[in-house]
Protein backbone atom coordinates (compact mmCIF):
# COMPACT_ATOMS: atom_id res chain seq x y z
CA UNK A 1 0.67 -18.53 -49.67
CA UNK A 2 -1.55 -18.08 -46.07
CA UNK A 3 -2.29 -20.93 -44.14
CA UNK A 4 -5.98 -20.68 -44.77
CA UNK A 5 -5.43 -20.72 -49.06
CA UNK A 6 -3.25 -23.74 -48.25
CA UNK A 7 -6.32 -25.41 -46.30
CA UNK A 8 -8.46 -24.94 -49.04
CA UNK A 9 -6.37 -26.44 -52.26
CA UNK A 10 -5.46 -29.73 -52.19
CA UNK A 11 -1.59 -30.51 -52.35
CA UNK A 12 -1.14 -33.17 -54.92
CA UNK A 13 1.20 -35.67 -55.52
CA UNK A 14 3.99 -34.12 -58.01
CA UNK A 15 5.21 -38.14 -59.01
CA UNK A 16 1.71 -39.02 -60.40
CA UNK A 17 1.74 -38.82 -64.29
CA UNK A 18 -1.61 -39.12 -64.96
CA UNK A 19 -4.56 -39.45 -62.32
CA UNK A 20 -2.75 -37.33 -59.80
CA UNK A 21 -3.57 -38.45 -56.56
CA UNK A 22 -4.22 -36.08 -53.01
CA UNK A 23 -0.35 -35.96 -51.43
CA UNK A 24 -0.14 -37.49 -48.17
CA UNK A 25 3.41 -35.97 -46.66
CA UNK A 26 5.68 -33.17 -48.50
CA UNK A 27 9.68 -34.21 -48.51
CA UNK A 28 11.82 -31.07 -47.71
CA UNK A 29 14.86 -32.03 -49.09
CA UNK A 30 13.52 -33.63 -52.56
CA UNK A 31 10.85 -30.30 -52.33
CA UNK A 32 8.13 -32.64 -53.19
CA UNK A 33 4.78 -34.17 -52.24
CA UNK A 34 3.72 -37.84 -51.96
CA UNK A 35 0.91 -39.70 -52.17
CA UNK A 36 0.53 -42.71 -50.37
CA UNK A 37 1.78 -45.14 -52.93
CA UNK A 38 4.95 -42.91 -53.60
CA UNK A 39 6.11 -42.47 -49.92
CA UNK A 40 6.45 -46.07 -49.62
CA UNK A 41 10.14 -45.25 -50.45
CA UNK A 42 10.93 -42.81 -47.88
CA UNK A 43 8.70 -44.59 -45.23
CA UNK A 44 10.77 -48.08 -45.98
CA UNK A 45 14.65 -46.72 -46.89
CA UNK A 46 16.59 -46.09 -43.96
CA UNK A 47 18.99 -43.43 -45.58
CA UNK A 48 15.56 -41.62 -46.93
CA UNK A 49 13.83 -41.74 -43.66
CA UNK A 50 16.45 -40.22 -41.82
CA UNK A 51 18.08 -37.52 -43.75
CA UNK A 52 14.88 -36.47 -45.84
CA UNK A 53 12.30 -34.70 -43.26
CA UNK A 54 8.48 -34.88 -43.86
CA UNK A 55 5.96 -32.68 -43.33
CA UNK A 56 1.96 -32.13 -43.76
CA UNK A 57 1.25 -31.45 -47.58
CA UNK A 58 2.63 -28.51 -48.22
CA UNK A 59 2.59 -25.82 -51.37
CA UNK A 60 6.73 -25.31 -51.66
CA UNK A 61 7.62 -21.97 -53.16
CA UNK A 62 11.56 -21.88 -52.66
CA UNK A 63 11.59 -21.79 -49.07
CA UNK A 64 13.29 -24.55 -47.98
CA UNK A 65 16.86 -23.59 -48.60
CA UNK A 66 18.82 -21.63 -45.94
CA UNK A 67 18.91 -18.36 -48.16
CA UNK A 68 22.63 -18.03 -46.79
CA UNK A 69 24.32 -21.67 -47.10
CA UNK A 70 22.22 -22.98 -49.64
CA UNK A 71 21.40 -26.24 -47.37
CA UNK A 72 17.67 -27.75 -46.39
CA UNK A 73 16.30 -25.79 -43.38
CA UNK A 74 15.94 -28.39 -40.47
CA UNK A 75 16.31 -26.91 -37.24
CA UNK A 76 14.49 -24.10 -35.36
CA UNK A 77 15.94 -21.87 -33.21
CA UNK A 78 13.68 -20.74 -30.59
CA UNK A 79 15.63 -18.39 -29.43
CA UNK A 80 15.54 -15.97 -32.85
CA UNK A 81 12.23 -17.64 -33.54
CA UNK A 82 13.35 -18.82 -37.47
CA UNK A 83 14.28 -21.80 -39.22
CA UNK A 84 17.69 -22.70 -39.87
CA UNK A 85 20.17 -25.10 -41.91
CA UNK A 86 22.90 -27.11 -40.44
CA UNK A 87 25.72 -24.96 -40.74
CA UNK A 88 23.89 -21.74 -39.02
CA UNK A 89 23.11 -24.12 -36.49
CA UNK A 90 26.76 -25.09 -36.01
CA UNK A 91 28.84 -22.78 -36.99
CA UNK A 92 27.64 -19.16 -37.17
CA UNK A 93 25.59 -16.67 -34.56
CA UNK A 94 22.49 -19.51 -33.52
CA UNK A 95 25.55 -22.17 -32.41
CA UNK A 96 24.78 -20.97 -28.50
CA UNK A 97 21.11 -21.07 -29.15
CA UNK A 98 18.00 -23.04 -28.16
CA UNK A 99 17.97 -25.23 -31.29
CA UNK A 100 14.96 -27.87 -32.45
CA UNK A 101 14.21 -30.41 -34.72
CA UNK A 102 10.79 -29.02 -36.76
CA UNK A 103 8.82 -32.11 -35.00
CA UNK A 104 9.91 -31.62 -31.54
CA UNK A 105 9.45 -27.36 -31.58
CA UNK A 106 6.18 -28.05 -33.20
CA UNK A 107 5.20 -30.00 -30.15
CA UNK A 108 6.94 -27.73 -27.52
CA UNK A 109 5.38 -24.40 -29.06
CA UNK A 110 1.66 -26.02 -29.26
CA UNK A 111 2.25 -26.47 -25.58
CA UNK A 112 3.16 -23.12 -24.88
CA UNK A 113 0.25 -22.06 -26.98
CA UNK A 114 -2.02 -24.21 -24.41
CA UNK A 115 -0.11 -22.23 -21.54
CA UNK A 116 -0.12 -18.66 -22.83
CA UNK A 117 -4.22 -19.29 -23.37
CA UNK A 118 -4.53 -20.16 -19.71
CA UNK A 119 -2.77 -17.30 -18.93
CA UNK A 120 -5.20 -15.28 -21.43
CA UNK A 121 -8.21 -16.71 -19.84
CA UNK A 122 -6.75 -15.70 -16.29
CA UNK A 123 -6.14 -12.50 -17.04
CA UNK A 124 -9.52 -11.84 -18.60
CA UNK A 125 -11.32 -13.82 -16.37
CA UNK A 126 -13.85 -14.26 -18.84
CA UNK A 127 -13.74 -16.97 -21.46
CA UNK A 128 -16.46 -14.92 -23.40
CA UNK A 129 -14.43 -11.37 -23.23
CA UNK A 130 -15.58 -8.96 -25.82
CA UNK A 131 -15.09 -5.44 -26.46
CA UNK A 132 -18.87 -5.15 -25.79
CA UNK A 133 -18.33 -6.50 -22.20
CA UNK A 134 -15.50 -4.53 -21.33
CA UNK A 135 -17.52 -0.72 -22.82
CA UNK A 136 -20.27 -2.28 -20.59
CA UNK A 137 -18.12 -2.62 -17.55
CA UNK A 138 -16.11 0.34 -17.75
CA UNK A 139 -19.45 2.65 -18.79
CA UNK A 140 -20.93 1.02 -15.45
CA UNK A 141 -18.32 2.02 -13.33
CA UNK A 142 -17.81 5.66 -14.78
CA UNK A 143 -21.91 5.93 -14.21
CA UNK A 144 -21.70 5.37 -10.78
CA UNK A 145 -19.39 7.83 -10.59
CA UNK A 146 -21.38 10.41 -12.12
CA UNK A 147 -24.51 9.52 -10.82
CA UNK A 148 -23.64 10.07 -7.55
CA UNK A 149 -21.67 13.33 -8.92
CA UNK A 150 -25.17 14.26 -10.67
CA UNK A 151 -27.16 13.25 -7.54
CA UNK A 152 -25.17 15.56 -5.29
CA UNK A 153 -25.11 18.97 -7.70
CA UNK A 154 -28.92 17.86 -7.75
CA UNK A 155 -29.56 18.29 -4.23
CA UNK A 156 -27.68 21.31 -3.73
CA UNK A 157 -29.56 23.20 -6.26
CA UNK A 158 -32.91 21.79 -5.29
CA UNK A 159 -31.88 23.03 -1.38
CA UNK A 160 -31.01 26.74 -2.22
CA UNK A 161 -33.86 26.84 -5.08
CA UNK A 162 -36.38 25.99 -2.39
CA UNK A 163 -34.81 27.63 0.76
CA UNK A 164 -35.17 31.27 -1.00
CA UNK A 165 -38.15 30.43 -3.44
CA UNK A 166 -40.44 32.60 -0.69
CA UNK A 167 -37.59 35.30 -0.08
CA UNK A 168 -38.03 35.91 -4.01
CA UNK A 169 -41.40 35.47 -3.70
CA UNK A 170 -42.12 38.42 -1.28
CA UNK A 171 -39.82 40.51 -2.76
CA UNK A 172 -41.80 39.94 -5.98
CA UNK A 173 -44.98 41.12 -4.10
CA UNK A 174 -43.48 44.46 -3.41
CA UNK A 175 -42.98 44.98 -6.51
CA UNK A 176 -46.39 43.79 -8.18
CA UNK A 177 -48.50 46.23 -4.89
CA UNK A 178 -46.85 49.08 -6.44
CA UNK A 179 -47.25 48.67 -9.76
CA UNK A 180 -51.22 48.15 -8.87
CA UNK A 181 -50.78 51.30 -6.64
CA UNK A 182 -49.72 53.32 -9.61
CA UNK A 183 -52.42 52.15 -11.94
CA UNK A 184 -54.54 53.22 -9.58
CA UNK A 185 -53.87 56.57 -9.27
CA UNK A 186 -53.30 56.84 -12.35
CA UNK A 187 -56.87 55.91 -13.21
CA UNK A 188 -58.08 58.22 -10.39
CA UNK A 189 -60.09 60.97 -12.05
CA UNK A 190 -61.02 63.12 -9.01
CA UNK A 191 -58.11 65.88 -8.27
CA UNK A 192 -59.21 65.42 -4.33
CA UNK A 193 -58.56 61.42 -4.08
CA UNK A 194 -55.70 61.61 -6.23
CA UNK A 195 -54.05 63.72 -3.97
CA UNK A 196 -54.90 61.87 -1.10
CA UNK A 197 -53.66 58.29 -2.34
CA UNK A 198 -50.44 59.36 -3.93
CA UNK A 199 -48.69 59.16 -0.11
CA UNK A 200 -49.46 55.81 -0.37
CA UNK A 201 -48.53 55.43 -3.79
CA UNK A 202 -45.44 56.85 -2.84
CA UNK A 203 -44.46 54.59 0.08
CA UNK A 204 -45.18 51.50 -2.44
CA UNK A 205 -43.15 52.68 -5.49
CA UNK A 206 -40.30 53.47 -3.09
CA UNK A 207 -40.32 50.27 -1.16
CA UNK A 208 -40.42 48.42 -4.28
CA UNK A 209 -37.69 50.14 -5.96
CA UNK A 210 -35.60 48.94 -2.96
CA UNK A 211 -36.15 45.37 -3.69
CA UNK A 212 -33.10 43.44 -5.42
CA UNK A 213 -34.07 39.98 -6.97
CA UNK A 214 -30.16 39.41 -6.67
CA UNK A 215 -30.41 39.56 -2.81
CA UNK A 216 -30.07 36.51 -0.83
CA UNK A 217 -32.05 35.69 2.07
CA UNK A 218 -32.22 37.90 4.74
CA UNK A 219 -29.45 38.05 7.95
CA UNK A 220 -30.70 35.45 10.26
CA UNK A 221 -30.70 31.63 11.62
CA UNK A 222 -32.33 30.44 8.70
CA UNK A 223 -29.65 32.07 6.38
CA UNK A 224 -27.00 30.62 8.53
CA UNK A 225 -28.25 27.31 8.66
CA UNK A 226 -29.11 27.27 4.19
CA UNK A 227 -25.60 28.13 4.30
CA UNK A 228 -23.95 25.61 6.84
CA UNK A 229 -26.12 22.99 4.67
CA UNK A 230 -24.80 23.92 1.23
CA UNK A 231 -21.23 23.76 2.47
CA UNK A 232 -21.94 20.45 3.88
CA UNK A 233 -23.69 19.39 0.18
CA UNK A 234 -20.81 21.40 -1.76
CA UNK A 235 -18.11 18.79 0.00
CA UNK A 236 -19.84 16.27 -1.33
CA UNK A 237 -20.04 17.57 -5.00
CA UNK A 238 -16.61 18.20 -4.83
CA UNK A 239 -16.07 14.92 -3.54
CA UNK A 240 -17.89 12.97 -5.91
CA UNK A 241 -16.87 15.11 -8.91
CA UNK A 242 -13.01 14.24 -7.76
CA UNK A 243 -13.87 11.25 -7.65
CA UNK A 244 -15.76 10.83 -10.92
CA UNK A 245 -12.49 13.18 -12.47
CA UNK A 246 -9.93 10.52 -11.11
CA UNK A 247 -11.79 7.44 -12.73
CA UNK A 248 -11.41 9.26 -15.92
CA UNK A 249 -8.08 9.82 -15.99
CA UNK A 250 -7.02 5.70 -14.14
CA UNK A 251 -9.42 4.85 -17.44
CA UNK A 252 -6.83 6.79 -19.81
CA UNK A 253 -3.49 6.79 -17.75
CA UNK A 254 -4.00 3.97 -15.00
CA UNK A 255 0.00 3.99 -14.42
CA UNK A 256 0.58 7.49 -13.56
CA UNK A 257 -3.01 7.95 -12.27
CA UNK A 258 -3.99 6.04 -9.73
CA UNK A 259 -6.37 6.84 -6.94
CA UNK A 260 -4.56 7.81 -3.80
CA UNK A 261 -5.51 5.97 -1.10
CA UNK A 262 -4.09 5.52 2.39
CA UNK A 263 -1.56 2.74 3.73
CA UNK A 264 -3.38 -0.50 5.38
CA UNK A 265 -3.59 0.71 9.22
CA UNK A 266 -1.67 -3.16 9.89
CA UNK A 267 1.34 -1.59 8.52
CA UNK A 268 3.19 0.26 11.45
CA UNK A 269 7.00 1.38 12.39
CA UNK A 270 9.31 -0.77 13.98
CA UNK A 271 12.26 1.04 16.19
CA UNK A 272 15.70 -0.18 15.01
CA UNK A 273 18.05 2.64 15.89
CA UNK A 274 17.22 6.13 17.29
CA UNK A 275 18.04 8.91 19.85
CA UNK A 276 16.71 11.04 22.57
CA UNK A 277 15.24 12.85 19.88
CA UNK A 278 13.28 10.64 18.33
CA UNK A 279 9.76 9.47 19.64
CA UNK A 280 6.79 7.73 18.19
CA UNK A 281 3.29 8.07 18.16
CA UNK A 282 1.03 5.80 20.33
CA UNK A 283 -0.04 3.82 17.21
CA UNK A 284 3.59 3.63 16.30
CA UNK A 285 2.59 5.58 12.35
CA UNK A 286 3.86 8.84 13.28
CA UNK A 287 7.45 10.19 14.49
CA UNK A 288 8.43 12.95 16.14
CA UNK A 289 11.46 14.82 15.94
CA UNK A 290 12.73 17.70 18.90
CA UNK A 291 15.41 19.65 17.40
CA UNK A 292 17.14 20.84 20.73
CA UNK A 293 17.82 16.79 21.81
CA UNK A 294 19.81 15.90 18.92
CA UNK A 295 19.93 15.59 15.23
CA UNK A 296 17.13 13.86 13.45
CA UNK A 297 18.55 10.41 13.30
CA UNK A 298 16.87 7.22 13.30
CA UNK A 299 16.30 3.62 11.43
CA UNK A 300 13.00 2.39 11.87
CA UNK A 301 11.59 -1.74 9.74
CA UNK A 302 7.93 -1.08 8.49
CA UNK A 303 5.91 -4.79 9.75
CA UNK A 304 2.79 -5.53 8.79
CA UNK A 305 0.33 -6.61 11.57
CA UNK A 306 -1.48 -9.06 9.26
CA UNK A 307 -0.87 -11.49 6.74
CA UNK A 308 0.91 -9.93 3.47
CA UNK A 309 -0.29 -11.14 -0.09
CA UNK A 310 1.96 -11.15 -3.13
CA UNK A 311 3.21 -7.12 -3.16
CA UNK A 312 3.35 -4.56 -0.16
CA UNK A 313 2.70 -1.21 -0.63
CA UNK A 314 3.46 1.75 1.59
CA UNK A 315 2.90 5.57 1.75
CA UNK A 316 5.12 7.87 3.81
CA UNK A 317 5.55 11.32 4.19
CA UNK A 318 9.15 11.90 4.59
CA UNK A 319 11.42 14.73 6.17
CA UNK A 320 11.72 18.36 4.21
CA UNK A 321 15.29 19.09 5.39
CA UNK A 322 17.17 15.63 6.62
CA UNK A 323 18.47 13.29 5.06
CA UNK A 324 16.69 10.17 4.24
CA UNK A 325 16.46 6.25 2.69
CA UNK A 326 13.57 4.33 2.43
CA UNK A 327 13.24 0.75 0.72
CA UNK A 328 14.27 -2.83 1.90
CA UNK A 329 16.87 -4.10 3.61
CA UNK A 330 17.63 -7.33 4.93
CA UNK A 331 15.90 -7.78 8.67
CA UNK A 332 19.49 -8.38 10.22
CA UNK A 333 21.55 -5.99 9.23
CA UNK A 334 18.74 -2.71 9.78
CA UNK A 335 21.45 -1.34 11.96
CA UNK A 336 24.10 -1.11 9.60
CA UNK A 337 22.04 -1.11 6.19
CA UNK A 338 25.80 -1.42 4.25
CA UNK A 339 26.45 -4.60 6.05
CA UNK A 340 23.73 -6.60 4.10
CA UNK A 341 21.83 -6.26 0.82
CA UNK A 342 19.88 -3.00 0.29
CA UNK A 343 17.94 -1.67 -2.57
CA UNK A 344 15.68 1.66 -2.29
CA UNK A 345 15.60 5.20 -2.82
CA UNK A 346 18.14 8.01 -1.14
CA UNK A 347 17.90 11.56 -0.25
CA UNK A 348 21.12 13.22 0.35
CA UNK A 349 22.12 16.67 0.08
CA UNK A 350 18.95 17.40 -1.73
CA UNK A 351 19.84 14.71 -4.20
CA UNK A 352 18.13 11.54 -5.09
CA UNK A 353 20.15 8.35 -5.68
CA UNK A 354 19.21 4.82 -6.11
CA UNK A 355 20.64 1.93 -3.82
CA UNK A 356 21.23 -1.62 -5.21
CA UNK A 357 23.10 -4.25 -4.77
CA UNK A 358 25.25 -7.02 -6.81
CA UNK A 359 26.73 -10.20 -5.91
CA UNK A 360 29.78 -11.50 -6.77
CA UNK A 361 28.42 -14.77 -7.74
CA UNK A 362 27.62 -12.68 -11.16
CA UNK A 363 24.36 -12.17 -10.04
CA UNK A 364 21.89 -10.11 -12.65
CA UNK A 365 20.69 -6.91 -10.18
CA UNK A 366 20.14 -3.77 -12.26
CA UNK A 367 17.76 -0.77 -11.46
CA UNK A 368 16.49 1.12 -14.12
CA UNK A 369 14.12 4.37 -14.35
CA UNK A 370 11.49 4.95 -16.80
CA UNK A 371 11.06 8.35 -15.64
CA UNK A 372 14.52 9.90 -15.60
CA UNK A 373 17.82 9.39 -16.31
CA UNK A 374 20.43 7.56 -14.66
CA UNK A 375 24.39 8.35 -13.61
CA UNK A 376 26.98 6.27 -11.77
CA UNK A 377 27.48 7.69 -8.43
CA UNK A 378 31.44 7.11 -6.15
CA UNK A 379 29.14 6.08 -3.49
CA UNK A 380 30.51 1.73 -3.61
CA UNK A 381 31.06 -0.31 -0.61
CA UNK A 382 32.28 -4.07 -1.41
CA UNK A 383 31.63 -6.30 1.01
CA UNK A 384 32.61 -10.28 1.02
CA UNK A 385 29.66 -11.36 -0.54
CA UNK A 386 27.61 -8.90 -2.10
CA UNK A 387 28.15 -4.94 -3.28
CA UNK A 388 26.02 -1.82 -2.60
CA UNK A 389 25.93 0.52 -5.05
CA UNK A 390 24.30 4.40 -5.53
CA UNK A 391 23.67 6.16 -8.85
CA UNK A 392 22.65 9.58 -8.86
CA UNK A 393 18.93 10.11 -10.15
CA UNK A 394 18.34 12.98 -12.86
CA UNK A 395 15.98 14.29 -15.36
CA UNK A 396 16.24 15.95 -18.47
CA UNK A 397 16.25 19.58 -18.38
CA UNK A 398 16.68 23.37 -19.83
CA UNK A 399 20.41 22.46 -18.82
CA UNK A 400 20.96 19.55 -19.88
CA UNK A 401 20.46 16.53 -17.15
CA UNK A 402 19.51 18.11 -13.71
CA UNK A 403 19.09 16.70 -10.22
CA UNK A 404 15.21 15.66 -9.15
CA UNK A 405 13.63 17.25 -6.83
CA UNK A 406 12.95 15.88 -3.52
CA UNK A 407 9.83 14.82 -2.99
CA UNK A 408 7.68 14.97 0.57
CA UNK A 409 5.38 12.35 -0.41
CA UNK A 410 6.81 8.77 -1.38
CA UNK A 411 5.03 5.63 -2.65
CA UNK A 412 6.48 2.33 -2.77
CA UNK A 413 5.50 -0.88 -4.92
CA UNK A 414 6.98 -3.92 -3.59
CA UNK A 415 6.09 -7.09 -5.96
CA UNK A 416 6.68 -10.13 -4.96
CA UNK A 417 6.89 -12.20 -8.25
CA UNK A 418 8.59 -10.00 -10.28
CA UNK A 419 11.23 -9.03 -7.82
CA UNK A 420 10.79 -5.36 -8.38
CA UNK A 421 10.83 -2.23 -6.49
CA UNK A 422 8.94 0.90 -7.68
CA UNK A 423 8.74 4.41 -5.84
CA UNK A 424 6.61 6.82 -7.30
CA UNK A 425 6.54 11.11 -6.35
CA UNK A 426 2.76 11.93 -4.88
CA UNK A 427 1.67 15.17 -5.99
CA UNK A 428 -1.86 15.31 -6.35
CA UNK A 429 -4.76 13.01 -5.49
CA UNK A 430 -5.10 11.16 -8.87
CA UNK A 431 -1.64 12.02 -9.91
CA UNK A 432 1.57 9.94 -9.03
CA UNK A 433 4.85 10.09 -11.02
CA UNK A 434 7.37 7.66 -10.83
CA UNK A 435 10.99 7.97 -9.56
CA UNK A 436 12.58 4.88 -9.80
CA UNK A 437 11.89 0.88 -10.79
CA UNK A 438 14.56 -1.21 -9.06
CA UNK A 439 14.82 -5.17 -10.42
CA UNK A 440 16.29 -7.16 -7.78
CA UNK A 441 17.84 -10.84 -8.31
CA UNK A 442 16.55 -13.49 -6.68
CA UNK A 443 18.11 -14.29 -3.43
CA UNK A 444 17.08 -15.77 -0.44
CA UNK A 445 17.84 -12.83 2.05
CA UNK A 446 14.70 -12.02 4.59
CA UNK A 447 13.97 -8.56 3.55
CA UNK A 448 11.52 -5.87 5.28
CA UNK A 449 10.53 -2.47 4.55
CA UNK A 450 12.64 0.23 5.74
CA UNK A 451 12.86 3.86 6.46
CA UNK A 452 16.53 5.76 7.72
CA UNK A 453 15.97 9.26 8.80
CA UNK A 454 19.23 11.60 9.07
CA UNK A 455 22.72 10.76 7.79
CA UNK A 456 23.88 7.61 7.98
CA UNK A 457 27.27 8.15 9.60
CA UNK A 458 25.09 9.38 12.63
CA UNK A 459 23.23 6.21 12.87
CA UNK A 460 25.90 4.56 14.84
CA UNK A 461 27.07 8.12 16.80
CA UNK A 462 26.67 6.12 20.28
CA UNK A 463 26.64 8.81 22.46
CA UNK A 464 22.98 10.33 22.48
CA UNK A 465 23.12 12.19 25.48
CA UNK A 466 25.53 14.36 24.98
CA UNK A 467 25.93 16.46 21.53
CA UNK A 468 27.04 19.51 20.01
CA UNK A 469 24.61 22.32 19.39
CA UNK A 470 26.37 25.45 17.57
CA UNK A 471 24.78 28.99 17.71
CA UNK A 472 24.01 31.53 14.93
CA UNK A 473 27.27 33.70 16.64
CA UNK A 474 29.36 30.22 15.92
CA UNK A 475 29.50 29.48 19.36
CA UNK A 476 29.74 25.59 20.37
CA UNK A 477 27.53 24.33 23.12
CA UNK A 478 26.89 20.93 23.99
CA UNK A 479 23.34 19.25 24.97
CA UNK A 480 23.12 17.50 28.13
CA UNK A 481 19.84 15.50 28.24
CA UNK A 482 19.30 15.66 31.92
CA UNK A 483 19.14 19.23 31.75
CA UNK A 484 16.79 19.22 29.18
CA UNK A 485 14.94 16.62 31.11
CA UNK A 486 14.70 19.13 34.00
CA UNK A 487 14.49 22.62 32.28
CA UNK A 488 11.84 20.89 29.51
CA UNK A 489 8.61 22.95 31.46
CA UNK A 490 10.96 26.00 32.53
CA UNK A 491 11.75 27.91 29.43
CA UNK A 492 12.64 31.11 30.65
CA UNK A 493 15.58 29.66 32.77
CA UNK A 494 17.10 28.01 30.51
CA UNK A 495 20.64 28.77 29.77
CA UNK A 496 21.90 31.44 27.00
CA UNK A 497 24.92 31.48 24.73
CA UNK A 498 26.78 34.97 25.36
CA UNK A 499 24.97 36.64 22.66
CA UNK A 500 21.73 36.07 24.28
CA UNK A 501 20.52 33.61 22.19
CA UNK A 502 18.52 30.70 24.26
CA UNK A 503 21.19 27.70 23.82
CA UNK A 504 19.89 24.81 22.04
CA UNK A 505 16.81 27.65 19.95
CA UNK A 506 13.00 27.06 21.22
CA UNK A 507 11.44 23.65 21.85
CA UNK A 508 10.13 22.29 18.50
CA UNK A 509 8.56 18.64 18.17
CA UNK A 510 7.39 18.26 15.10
CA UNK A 511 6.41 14.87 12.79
CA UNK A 512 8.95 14.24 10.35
CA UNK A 513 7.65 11.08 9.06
CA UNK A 514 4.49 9.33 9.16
CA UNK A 515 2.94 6.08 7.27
CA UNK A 516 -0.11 7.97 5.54
């Protein structure tokens, strides 16, 4: 029977004979209800009143019984969210559970009601929230979108309507002389004047058979200028109609849709580790690599200028051929990321992995991926207190599970409260796919964005100024950094391996990573 047919009958007393009374409390072991007069005896017995539990009338169709040991349901277990008997409270699977009296869960899960519709009213932010309101809100926002989307293909049409409205209209002129030209002469009755306007008639019909409605305007400064205008209008429109096509889709798909916008300019790279060939930009967001003064090797923290709220999030655009790590990492150990706890994304050897670490205190630190699959990687260092370990990233494919692709665009979702670390692929402006959701346990470490460009062994080579560069012939040479200090403007004299090759290939600098 529902709750609201039980509101509307009346539970009455099943020891009344005659003039059945309205029940006042329903036992659960006897499976009856009271009236006032007849509860006296539970109320006043001691046994009664603390073996037999009472409830609010109640209709009792058979329920009271634990369907497996035959005994009067007392307890709740909050943990399987069902009422149970004695013995499954002692003795079988809900012994290690979160067990209640009926009273007492009654009163904890009515406060946990009054929490979760808090919670509700946060969320919604609206005590009042209605489908109607939300339509309203949503068909407001999508109408900006297209009014300004409407507004723009507006204005370009009006601009090259107007601009060759009198090209047309001359054009059209031709055309309309001749035609009164020819009916003309053709009304001409005299063999003399016929004869003598036809030249004319001539010149018209021909000059208006050379007109071409489809024409645009005609080579000039006006011309170019209509058309420097419309381009200037068509970026708009495509603008706003990217715009108005990326709402759409956050409306459907707001997880793997969302609008890609550029990283906070606050957020900027912090040197921890790199070479001779490694530089940064002078708003320390960009940096530059220079093939001939080393290998591409470098650790670099991500700070924040400003004041950091509740998540951090970061775009970078990461290396094509190095090696690479980006996630968090604890603030003292940045020079040696496997001396301390790490958790982010890897790219080695063309393959992605996932760093994470455990404790040994049996602390709960899994990663998971909703995109793609997941495989134990050999990659393990144990440390004293805590473990690093890598898992190979894959996807399902053709061939069964298959490496990811590396991706050139990377953004990361650090939150706070939850403890979790997202990194999602970038591949188009409205489109984002993600890579990898890491949980991490709780701790108490200090960790800070990170990004690790090259291998790792070569973080800690030492020697900068003086390393091997080998030829196409498989020559050896080594790079001295003072020469290439002093030969840096003289290309020509620079020295060259026996083959003729220029040792050490052209000067390149290019950016291999940069905060977007």
């Amino acid at each position: 029977m529902s709750d609201n047919q039980q509101k509307d009958q009346v539970i009455l007393c099943d020891m009344c004979i005659e003039d059945r009374k309205p029940a006042r409390k329903t036992c659960m072991k006897c499976e009856i209800s009271m009236c006032v007069q007849h509860l006296q005896a539970h109320l006043t017995t001691p046994v009664l009143l603390q073996t037999h539990p009472l409830t609010e009338p109640m209709a009792l169709c058979g329920t009271t019984k634990c369907p497996q040991h035959g005994k009067l349901l007392e307890y709740y277990c909050l943990d399987d969210m069902t009422c149970v008997c004695v013995s499954c409270a002692i003795e079988d699977q809900h012994r290690l559970h979160n067990m209640k009296t009926f009273s007492t869960a009654h009163k904890d899960l009515m406060k946990k009601f009054e929490g979760e519709k808090k919670a509700l009213l946060v969320k919604t932010d609206d005590k009042n929230v209605s489908l109607e309101k939300w339509e309203k809100s949503e068909r407001e926002k999508l109408g900006r979108c297209s009014v300004r989307l409407i507004e723009a293909v507006t204005n370009l049409r009006d601009i090259s309507l107007t601009s060759i409205q009198s090209s047309v209209s001359a054009r059209m002129v031709a055309i309309k002389t001749s035609k009164s030209s020819m009916q003309a002469a053709q009304n001409e009755k005299d063999t003399f004047r016929f004869l003598q306007m036809y030249s004319q008639v001539h010149q018209d019909v021909e000059k208006a058979k050379a007109v071409d409605l489809r024409k645009g305007l005609e080579p000039g400064s006006d011309r170019d200028k209509l058309v420097q205008e419309i381009r200037q209008n068509g970026e708009k429109m495509v603008k706003q109609a990217g715009q108005f096509w990326g709402a759409l889709l956050t409306l459907v798909d707001p997880e793997n849709h969302q609008e890609l916008f550029t990283t906070g300019s606050d957020l900027i790279f912090e040197p921890q580790i790199f070479g001779p060939s490694i530089s940064l930009s002078k708003d320390n967001r960009k940096v530059f690599y220079n093939s001939w003064m080393g290998q591409c090797a470098a650790t670099f923290l991500i700070r924040s200028t400003q004041s950091v709220p509740n998540y951090q999030r970061w775009l970078v655009s990461l290396p094509k051929e190095s090696d690479w790590i980006i996630g968090l990492c604890d603030k003292k150990s940045a020079r040696n990321l496997r001396g301390g706890p790490v958790y982010g994304l890897c790219c080695k050897d063309n393959q992605l992995s996932s760093l994470t670490t455990e404790y040994e205190d049996n602390c709960d630190v899994s990663s998971n991926s909703k995109a793609f699959g997941m495989q134990t990687g050999e990659n393990t260092e144990t440390e004293k207190q805590h473990r690093v370990s890598s898992a190979l990233i894959t996807h399902q494919g053709g061939n069964g599970d298959e490496a990811v692709p590396r991706p050139e665009m990377v953004e990361v979702f650090w939150s706070f409260l939850p403890s979790s670390l997202s990194f999602f692929r970038r591949t188009r402006q409205h489109q984002r796919e993600e890579i990898l959701t890491i949980k991490m346990g709780l701790n108490n470490w200090d960790l800070a964005p990170f990004v690790q460009l090259g291998p790792e062994n070569a973080q800690n080579s030492g020697d900068w100024s003086n390393q091997q560069w080998r030829c196409r012939c498989g020559t050896s040479h080594y790079r001295d950094v003072n020469r290439y200090n002093q030969s840096m403007s003289q290309q020509s004299q620079r020295p060259k391996c026996s083959c003729g090759e220029i040792i050490g290939g052209r000067f390149i600098t290019e950016v291999v990573c940069e905060l977007l």
